[in-house]
N, C-alpha and C. Protein backbone atom coordinates (compact mmCIF):
# COMPACT_ATOMS: atom_id res chain seq x y z
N UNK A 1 -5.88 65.34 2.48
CA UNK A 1 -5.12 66.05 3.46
C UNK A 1 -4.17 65.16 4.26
N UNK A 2 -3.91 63.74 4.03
CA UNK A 2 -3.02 63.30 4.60
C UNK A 2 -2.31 62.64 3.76
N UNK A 3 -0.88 62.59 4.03
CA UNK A 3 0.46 61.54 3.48
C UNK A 3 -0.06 60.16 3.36
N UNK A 4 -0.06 59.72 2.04
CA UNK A 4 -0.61 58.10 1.84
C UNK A 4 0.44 57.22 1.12
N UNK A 5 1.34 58.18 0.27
CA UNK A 5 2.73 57.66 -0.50
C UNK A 5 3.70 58.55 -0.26
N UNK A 6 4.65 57.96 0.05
CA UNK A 6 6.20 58.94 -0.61
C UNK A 6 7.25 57.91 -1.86
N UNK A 7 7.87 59.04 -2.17
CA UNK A 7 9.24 58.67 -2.68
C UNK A 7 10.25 59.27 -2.59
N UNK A 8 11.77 58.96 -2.35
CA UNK A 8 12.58 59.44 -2.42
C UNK A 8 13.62 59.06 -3.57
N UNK A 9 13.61 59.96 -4.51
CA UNK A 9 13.94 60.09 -6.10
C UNK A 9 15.35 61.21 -5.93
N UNK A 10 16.49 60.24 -6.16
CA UNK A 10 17.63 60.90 -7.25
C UNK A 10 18.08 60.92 -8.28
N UNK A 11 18.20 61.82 -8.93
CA UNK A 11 18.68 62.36 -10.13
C UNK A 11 19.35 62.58 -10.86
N UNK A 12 20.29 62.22 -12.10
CA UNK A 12 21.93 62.25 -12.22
C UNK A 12 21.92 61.97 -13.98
N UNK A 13 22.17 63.47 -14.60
CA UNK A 13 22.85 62.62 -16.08
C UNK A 13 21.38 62.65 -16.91
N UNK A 14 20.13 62.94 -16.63
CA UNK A 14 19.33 62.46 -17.12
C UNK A 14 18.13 61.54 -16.85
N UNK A 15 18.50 61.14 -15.90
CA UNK A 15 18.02 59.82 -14.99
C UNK A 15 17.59 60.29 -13.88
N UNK A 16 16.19 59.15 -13.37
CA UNK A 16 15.96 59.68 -12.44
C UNK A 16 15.60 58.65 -11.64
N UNK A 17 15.99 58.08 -10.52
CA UNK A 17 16.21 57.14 -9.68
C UNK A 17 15.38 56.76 -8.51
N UNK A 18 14.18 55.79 -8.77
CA UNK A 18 13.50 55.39 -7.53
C UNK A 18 14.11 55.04 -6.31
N UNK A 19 14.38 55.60 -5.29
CA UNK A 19 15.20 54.45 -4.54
C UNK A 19 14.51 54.00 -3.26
N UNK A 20 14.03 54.74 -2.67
CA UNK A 20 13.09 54.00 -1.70
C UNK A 20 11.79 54.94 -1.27
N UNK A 21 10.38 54.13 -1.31
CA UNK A 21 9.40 54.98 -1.31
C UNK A 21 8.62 53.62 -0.31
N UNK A 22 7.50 54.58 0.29
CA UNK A 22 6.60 54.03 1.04
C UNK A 22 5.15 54.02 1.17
N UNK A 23 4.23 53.14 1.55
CA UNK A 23 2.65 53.25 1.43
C UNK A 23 2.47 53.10 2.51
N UNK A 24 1.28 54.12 3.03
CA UNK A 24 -0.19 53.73 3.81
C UNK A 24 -0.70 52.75 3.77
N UNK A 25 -0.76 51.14 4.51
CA UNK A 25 -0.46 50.33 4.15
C UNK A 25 -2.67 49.74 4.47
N UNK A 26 -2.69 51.19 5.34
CA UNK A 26 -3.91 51.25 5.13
C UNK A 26 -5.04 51.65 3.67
N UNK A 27 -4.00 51.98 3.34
CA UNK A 27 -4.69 53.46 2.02
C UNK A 27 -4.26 52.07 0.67
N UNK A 28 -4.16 50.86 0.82
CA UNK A 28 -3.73 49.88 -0.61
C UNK A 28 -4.65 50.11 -1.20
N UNK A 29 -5.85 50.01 -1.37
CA UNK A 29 -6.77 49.73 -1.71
C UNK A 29 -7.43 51.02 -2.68
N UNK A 30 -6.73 52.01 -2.40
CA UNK A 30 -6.56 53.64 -3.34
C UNK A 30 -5.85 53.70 -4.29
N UNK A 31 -4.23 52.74 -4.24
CA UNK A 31 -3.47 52.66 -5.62
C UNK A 31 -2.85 53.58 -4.94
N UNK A 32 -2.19 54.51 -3.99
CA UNK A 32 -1.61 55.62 -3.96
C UNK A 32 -0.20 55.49 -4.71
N UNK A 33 0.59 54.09 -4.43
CA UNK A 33 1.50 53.68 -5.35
C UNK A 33 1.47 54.16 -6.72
N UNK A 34 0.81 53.23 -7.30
CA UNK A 34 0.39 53.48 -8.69
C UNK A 34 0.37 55.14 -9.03
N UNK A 35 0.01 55.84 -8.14
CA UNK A 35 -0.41 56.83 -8.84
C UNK A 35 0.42 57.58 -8.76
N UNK A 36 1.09 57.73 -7.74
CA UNK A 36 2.66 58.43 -7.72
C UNK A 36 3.25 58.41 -8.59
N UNK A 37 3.72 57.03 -8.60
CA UNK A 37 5.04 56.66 -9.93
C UNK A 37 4.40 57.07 -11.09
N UNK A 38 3.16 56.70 -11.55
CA UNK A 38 2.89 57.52 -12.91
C UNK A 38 2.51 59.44 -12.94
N UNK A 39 2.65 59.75 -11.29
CA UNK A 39 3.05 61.35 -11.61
C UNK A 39 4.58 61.77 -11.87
N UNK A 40 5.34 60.56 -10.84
CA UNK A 40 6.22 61.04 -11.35
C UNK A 40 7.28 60.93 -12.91
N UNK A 41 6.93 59.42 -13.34
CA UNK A 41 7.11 59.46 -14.44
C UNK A 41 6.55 60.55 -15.56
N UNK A 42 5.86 61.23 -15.07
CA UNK A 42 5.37 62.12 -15.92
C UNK A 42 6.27 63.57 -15.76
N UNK A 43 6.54 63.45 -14.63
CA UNK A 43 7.20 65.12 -14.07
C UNK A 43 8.56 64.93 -14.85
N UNK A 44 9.35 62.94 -14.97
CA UNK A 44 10.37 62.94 -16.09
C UNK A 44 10.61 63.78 -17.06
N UNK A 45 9.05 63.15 -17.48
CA UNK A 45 9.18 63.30 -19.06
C UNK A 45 9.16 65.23 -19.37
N UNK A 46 8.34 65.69 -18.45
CA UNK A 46 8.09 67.22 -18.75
C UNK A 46 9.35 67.84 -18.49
N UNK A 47 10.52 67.33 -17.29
CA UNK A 47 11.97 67.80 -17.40
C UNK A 47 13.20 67.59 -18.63
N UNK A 48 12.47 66.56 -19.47
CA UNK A 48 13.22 65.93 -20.20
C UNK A 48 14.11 64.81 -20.27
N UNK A 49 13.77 63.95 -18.80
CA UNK A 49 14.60 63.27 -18.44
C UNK A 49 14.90 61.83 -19.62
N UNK A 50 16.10 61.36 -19.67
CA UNK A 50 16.17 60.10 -20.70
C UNK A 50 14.93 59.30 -20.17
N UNK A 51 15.26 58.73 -18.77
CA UNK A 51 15.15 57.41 -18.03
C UNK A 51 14.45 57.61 -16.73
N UNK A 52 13.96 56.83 -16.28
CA UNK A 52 12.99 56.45 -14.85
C UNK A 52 13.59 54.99 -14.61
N UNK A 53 14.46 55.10 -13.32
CA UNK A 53 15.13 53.93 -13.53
C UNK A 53 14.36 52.98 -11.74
N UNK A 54 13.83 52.30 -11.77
CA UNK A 54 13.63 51.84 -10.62
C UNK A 54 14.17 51.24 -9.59
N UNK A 55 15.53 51.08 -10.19
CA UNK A 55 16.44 50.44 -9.72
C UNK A 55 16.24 48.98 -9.49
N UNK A 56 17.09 48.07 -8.50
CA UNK A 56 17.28 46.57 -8.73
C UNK A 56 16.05 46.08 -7.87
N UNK A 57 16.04 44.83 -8.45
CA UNK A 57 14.57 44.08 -7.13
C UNK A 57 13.18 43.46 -8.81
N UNK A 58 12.56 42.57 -8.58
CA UNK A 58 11.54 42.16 -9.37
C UNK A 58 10.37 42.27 -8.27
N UNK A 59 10.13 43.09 -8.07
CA UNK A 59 8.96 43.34 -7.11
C UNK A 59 7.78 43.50 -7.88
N UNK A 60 6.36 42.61 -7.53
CA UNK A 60 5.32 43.17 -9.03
C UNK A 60 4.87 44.25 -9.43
N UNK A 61 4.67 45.03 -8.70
CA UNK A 61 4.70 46.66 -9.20
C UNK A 61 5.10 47.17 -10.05
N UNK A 62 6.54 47.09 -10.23
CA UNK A 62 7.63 47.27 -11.53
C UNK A 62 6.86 46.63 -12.74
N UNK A 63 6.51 45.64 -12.73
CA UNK A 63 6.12 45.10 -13.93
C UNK A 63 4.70 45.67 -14.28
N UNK A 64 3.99 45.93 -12.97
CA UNK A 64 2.59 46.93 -13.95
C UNK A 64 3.14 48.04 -14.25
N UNK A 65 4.23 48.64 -14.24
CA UNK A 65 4.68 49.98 -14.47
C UNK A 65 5.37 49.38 -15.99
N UNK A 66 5.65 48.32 -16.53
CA UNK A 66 6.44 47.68 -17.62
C UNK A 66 7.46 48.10 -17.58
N UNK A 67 8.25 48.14 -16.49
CA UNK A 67 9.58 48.44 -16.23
C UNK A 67 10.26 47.06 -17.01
N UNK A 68 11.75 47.22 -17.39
CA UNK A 68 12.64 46.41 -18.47
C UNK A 68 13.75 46.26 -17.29
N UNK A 69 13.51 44.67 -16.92
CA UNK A 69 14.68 44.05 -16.37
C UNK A 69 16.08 44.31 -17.14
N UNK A 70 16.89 44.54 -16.28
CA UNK A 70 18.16 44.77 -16.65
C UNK A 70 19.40 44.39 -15.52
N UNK A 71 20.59 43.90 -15.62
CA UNK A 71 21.33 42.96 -15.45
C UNK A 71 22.15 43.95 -14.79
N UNK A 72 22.68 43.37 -13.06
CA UNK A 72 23.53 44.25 -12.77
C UNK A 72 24.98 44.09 -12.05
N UNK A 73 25.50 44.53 -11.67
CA UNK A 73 27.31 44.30 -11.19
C UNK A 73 27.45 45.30 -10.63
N UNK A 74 27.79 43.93 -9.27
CA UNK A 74 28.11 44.44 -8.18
C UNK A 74 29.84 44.56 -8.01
N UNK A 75 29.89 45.68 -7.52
CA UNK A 75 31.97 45.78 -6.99
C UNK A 75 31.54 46.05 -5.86
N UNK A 76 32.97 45.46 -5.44
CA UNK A 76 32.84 45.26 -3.97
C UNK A 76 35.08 45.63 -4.29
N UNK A 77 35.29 47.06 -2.83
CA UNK A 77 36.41 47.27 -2.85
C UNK A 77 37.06 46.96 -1.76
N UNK A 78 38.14 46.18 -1.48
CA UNK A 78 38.65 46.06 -0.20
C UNK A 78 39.81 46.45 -0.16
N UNK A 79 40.51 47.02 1.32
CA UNK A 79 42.02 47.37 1.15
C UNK A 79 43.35 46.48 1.40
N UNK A 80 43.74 46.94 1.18
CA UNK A 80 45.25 45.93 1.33
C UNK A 80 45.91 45.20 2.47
N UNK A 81 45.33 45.75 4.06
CA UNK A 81 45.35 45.69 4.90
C UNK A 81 44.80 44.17 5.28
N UNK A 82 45.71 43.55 6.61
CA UNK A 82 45.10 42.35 7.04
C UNK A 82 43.36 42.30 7.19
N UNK A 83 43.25 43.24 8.25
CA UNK A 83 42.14 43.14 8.61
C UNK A 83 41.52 43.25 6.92
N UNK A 84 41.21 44.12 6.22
CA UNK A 84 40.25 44.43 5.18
C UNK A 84 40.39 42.87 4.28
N UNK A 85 41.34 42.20 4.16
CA UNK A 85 41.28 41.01 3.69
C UNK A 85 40.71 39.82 4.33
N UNK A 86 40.88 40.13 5.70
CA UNK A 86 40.15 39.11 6.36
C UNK A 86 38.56 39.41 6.46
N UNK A 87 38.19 40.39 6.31
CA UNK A 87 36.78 40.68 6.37
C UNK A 87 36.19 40.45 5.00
N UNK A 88 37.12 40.64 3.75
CA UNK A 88 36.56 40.51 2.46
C UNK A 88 36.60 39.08 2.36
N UNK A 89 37.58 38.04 2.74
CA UNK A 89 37.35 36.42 2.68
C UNK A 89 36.00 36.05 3.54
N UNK A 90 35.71 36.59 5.05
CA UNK A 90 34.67 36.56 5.52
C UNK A 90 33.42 36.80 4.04
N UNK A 91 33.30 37.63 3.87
CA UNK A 91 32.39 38.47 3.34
C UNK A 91 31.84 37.30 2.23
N UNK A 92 33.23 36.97 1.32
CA UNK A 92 33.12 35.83 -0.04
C UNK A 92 32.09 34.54 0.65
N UNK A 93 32.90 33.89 1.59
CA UNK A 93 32.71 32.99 2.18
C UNK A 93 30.75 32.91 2.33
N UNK A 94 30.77 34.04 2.87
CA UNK A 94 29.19 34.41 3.90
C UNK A 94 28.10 33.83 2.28
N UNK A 95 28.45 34.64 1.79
CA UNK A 95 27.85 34.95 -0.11
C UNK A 95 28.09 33.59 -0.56
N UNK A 96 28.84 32.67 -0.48
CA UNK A 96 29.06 31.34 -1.54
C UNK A 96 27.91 30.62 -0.51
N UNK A 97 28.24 30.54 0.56
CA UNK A 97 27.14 29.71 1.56
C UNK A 97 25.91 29.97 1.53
N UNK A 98 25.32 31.07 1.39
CA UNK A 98 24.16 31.53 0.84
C UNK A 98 23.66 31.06 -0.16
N UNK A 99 24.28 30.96 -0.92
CA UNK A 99 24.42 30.37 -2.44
C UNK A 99 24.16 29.04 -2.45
N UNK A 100 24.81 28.33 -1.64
CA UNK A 100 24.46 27.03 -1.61
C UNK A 100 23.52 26.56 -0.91
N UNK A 101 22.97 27.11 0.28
CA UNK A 101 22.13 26.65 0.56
C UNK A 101 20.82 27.57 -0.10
N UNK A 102 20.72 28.49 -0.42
CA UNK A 102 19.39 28.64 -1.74
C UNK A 102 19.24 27.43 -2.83
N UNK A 103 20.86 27.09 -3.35
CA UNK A 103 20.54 26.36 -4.24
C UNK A 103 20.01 24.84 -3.73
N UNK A 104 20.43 24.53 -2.20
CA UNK A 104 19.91 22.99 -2.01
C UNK A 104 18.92 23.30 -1.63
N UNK A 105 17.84 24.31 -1.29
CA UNK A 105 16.40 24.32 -0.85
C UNK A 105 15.98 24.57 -1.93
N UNK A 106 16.62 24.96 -2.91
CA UNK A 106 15.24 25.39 -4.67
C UNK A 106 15.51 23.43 -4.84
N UNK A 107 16.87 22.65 -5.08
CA UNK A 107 16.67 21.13 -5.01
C UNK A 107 16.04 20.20 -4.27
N UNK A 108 16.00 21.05 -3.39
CA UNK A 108 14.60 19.73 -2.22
C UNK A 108 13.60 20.34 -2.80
N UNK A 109 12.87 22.06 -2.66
CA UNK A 109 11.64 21.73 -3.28
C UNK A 109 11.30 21.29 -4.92
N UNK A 110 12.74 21.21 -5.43
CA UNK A 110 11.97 21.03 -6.71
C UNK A 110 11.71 19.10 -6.78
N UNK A 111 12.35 18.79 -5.48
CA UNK A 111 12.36 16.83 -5.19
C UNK A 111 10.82 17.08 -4.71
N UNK A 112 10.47 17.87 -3.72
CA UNK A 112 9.08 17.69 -3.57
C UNK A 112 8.57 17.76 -4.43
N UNK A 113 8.58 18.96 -5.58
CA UNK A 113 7.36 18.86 -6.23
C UNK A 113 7.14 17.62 -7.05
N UNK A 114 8.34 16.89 -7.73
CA UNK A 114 8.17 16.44 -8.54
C UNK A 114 8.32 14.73 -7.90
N UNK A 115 7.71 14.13 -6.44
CA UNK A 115 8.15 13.42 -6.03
C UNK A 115 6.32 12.44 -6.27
N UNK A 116 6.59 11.35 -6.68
CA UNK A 116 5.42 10.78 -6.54
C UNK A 116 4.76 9.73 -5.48
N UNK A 117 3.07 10.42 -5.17
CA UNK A 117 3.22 9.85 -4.19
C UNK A 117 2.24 8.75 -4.52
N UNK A 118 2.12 7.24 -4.40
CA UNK A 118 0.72 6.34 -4.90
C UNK A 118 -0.25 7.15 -3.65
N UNK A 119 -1.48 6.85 -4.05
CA UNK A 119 -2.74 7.06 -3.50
C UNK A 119 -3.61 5.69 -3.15
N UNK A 120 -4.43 5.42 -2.36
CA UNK A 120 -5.03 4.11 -2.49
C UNK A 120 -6.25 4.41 -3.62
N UNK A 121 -6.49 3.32 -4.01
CA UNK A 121 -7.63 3.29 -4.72
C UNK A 121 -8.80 2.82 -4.25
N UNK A 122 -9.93 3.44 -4.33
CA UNK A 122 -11.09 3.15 -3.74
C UNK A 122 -12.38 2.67 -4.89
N UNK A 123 -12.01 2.32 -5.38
CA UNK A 123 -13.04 1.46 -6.48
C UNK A 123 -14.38 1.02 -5.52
């Protein structure tokens, strides 16, 4: 008698689109997750749908569901206008810096991991 999962599922073409759902964060320990997505994958299949698409993210869930990574592209439209150009160079800018500094913290930890340290020996 009480709400333990939702989802909010759109639909288009065949397809049917996870896009954002939520748990009882009390109720984990029931699977209410789990059990949803395999009702609703099922309610797919009885509509005829092609696809159950979960959309983007590697979250582990997806993978007990054996969801199939798939590759995606992003557009991004800006207008012709000063301002809309100055906000889209902002925008590039924000995204490359991000970028770089993910990539120099995956390079320091991968210097930690692989950094050696002597130990004393206690013979």
């Amino acid at each position: 008698g009480q709400l333990v999962a939702t989802d909010y599922l759109l639909s288009g073409q065949g397809v049917v689109y996870a896009y954002q759902g939520g748990i009882d964060p009390r109720r984990l320990a029931l699977g209410p997750g789990r059990l949803l997505a395999v009702a609703e994958i099922r309610q797919a299949i009885a509509e005829g749908r092609e696809a159950f698409d979960l959309l983007r993210g590697n979250e582990p869930f997806k993978a007990h569901l054996r969801a199939q990574p798939r590759a995606t592209i992003d557009y991004r439209v800006a207008g012709d206008g000063l301002t809309s150009r100055v906000r889209h160079a902002a925008w590039l800018a924000r995204r490359e810096a991000r970028h770089w500094i993910r990539q120099g913290l995956q390079l320091a930890d991968d210097a930690r991991r692989f950094t050696y340290t002597p130990t004393a020996n206690h013979a």
